[in-house]
Structure formats: structure tokens, C-alpha cells
PDB file of N, CA and C in Angstrom:
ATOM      1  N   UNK A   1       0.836  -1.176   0.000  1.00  0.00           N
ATOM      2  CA  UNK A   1       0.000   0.000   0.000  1.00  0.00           C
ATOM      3  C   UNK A   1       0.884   1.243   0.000  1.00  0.00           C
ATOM      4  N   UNK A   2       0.128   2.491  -0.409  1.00  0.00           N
ATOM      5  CA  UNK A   2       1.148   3.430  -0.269  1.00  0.00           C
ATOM      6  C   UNK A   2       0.858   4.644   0.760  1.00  0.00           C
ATOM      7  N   UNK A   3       1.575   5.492   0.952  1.00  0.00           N
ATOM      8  CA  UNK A   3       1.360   6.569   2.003  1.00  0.00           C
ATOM      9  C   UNK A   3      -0.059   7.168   2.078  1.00  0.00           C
ATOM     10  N   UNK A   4      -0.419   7.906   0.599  1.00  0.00           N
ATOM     11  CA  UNK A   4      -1.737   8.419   0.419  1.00  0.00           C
ATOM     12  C   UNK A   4      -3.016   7.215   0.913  1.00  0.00           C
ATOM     13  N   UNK A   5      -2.650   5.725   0.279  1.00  0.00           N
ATOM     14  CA  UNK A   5      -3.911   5.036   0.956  1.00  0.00           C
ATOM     15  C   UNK A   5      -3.533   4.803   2.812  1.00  0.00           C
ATOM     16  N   UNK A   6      -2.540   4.403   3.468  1.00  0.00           N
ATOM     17  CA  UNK A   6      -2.093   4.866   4.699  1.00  0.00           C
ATOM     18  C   UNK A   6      -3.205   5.623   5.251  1.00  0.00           C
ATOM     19  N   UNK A   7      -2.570   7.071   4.923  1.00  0.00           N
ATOM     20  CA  UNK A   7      -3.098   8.272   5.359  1.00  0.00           C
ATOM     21  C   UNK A   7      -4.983   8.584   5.375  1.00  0.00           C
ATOM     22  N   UNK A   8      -5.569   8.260   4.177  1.00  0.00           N
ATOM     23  CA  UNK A   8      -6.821   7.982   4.017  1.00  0.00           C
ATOM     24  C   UNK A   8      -7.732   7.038   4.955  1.00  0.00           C
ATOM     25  N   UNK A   9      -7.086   5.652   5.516  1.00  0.00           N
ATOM     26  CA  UNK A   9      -7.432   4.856   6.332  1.00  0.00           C
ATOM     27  C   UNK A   9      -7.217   5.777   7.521  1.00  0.00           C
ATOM     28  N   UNK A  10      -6.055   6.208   8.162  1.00  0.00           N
ATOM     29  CA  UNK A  10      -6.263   6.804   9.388  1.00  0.00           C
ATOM     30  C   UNK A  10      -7.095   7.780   9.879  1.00  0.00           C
ATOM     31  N   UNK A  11      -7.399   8.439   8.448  1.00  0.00           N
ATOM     32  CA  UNK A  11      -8.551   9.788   8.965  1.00  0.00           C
ATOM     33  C   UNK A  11      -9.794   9.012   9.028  1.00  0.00           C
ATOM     34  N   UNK A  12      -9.474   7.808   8.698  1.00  0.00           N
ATOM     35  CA  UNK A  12     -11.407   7.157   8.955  1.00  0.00           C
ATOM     36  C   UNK A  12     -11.014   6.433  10.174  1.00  0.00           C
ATOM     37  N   UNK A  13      -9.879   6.458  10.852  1.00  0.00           N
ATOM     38  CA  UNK A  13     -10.204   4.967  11.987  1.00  0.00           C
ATOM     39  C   UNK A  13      -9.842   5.706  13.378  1.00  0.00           C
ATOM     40  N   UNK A  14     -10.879   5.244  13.716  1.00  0.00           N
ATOM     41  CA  UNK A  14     -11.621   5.208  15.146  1.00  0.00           C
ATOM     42  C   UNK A  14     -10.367   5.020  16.346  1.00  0.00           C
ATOM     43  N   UNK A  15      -9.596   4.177  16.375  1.00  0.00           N
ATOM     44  CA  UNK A  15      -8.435   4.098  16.942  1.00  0.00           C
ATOM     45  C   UNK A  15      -7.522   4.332  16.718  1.00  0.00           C
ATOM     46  N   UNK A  16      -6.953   5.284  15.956  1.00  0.00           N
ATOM     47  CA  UNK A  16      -5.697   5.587  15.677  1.00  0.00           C
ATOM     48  C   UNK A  16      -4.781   6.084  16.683  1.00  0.00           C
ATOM     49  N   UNK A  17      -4.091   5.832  17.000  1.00  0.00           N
ATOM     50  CA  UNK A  17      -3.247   6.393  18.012  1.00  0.00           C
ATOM     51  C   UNK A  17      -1.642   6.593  17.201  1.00  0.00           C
ATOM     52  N   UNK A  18      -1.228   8.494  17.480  1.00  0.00           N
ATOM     53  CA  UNK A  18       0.227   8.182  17.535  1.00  0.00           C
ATOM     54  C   UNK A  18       1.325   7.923  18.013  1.00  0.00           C
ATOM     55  N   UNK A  19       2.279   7.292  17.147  1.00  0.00           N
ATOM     56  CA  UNK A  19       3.692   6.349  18.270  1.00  0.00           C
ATOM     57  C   UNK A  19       4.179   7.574  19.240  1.00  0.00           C
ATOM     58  N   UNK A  20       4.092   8.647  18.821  1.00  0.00           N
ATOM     59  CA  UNK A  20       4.634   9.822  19.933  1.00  0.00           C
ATOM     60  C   UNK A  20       3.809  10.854  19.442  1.00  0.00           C
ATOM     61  N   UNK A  21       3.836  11.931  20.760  1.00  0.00           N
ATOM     62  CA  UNK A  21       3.277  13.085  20.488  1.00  0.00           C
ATOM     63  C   UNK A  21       3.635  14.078  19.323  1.00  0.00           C
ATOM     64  N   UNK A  22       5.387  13.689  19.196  1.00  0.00           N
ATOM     65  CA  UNK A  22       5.636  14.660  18.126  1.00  0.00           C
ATOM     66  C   UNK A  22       5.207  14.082  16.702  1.00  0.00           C
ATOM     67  N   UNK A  23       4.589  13.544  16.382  1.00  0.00           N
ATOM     68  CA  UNK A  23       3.928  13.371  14.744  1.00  0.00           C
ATOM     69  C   UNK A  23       2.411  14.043  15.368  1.00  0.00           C
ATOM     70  N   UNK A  24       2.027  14.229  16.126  1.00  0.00           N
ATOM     71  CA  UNK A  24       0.759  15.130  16.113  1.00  0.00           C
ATOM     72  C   UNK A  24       1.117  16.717  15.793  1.00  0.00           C
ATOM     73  N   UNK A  25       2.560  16.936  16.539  1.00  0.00           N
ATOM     74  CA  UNK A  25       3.063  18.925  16.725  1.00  0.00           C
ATOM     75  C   UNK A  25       3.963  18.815  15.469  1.00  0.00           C
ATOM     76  N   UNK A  26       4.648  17.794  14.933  1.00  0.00           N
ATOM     77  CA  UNK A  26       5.964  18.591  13.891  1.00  0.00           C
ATOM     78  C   UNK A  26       5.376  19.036  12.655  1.00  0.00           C
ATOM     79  N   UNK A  27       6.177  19.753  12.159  1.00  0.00           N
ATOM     80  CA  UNK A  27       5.254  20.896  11.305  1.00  0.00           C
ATOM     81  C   UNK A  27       5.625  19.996  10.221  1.00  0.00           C
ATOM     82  N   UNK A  28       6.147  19.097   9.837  1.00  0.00           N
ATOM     83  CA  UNK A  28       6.180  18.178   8.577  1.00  0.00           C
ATOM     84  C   UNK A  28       5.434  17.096   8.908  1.00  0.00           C
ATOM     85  N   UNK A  29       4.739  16.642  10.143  1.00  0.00           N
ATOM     86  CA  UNK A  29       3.796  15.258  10.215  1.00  0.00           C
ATOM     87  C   UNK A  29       2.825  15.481   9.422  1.00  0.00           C
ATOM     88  N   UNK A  30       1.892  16.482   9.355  1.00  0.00           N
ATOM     89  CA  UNK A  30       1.036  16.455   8.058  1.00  0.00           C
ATOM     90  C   UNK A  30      -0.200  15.862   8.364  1.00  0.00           C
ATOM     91  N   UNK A  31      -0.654  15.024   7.975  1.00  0.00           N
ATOM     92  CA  UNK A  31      -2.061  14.412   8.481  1.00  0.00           C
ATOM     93  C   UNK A  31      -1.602  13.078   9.109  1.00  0.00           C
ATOM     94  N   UNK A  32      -2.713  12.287  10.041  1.00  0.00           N
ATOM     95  CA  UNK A  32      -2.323  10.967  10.362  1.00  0.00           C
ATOM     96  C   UNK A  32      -1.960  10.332   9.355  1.00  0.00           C
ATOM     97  N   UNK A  33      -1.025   8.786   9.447  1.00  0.00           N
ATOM     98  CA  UNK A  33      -0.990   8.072   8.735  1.00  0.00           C
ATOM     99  C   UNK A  33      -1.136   6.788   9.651  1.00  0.00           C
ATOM    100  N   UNK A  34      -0.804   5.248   9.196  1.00  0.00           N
ATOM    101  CA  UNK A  34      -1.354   4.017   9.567  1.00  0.00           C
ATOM    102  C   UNK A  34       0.363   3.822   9.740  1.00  0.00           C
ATOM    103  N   UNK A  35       1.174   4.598   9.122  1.00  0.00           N
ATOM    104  CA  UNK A  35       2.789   4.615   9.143  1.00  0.00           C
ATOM    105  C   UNK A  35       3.207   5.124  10.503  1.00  0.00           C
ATOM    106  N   UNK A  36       2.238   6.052  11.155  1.00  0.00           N
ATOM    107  CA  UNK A  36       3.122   6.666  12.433  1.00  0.00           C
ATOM    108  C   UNK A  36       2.021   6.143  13.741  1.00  0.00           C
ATOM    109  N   UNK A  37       1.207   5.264  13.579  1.00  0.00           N
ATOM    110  CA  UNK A  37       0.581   4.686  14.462  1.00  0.00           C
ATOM    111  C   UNK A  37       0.642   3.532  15.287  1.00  0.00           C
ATOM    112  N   UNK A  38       0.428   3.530  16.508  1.00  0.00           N
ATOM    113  CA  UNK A  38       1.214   2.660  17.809  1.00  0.00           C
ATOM    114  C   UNK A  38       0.622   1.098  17.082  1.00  0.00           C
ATOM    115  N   UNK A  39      -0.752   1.160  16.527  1.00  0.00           N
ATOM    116  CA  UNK A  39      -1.262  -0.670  16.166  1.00  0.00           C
ATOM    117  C   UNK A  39      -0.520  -0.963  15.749  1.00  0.00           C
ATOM    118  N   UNK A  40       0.277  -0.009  14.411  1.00  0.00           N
ATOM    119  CA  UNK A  40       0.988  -0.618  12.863  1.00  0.00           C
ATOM    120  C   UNK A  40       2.216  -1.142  13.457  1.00  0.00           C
ATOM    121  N   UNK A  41       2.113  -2.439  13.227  1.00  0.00           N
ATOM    122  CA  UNK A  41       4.014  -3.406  13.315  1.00  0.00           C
ATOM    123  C   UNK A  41       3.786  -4.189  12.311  1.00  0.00           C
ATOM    124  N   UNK A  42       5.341  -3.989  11.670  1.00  0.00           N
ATOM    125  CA  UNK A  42       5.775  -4.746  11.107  1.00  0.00           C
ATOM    126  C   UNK A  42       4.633  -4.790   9.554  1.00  0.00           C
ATOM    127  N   UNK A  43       3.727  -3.490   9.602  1.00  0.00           N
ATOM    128  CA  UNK A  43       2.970  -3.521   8.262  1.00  0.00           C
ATOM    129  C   UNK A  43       1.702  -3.935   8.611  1.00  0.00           C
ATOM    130  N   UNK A  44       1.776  -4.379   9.469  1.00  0.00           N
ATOM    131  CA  UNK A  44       0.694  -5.489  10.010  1.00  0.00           C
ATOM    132  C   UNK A  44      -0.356  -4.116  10.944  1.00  0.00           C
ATOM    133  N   UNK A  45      -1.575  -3.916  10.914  1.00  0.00           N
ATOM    134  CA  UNK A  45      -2.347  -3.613  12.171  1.00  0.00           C
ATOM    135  C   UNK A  45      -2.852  -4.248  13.342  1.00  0.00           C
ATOM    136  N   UNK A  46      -2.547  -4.481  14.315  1.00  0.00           N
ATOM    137  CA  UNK A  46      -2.503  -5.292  15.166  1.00  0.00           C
ATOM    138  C   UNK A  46      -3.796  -5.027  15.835  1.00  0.00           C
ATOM    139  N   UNK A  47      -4.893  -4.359  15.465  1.00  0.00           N
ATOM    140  CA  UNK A  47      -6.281  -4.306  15.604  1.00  0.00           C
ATOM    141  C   UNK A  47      -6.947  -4.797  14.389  1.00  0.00           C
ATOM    142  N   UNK A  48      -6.241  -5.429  13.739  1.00  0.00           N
ATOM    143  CA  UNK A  48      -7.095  -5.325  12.430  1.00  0.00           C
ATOM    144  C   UNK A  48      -7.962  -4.762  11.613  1.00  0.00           C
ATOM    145  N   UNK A  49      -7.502  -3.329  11.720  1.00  0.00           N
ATOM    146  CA  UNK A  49      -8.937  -2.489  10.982  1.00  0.00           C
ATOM    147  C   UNK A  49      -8.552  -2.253  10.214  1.00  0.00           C
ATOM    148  N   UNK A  50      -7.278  -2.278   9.099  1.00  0.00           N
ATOM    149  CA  UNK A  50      -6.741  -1.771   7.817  1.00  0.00           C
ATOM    150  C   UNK A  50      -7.386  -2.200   6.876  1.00  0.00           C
ATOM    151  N   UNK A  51      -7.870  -3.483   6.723  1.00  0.00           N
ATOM    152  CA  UNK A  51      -8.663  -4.345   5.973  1.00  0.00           C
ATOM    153  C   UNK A  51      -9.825  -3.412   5.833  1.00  0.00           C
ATOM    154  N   UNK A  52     -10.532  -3.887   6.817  1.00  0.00           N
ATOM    155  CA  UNK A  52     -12.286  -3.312   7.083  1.00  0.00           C
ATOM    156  C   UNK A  52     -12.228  -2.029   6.125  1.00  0.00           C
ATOM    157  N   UNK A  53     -11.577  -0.880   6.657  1.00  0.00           N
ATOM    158  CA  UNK A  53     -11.734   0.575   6.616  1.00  0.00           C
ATOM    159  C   UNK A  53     -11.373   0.598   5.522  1.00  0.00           C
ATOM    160  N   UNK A  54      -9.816   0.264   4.575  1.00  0.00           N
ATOM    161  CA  UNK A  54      -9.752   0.042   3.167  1.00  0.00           C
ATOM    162  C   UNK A  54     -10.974  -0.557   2.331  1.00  0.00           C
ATOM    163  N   UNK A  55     -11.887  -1.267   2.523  1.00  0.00           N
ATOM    164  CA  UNK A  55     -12.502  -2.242   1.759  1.00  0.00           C
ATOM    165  C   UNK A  55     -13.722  -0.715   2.063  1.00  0.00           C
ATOM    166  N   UNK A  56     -13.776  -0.306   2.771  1.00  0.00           N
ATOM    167  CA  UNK A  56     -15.046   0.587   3.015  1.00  0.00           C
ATOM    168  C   UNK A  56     -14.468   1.948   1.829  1.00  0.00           C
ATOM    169  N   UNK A  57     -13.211   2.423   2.013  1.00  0.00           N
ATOM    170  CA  UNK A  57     -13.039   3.368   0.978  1.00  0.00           C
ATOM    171  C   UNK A  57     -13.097   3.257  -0.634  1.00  0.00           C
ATOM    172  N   UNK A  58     -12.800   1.739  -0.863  1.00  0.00           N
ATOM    173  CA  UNK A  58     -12.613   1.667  -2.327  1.00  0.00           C
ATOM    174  C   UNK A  58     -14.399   1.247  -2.826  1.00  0.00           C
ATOM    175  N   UNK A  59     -15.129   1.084  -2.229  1.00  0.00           N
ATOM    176  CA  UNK A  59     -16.443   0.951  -2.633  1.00  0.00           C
ATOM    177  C   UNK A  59     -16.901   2.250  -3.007  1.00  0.00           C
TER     178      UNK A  59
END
């Protein structure tokens, strides 16, 4: 997947949390992504909502 679909999933999900405060304040974090979020390891969402919420945008 790439940054832009990333980023699109996080403004829809309900749990997003970031790995640190500074990707919420640095003036280059920009919008959420699924890249700077505590679920995302290893690519993987460890809540499993990347699936769900993707499958809901491309409809």
C-alpha cells in the first residue's frame, strides 16, 4: 500500500493512536498516517482495521 492510501485509512479509523506526540506537533507530520501509528508493526495492524476501513473506501 502506499502513504496516500495509509493516510486515508487513518482519517477514517476510530483508533488511531500516535507512536509519539511529536507526529501530532511537527510541522512536517502532516495528516495521520497508519505509518506513524502505535497498532501498525511490522505492516501489520494489530487491531485489524486496515482491511475493514480500506474495503469501506474503495467501494
Amino acid at each position: 500500500m502506499n502513504r496516500e492510501t495509509y493516510t486515508k485509512i487513518a482519517q477514517r479509523c476510530s483508533e488511531f493512536k500516535p507512536v509519539s506526540d511529536m507526529f501530532k506537533n511537527a510541522v512536517d507530520a502532516g495528516e495521520p498516517t497508519c505509518l506513524n501509528c502505535k497498532h501498525l508493526k511490522h505492516g501489520i495492524c494489530n487491531i485489524d482495521l486496515i482491511d475493514p476501513i480500506k474495503a469501506n473506501i474503495e467501494k
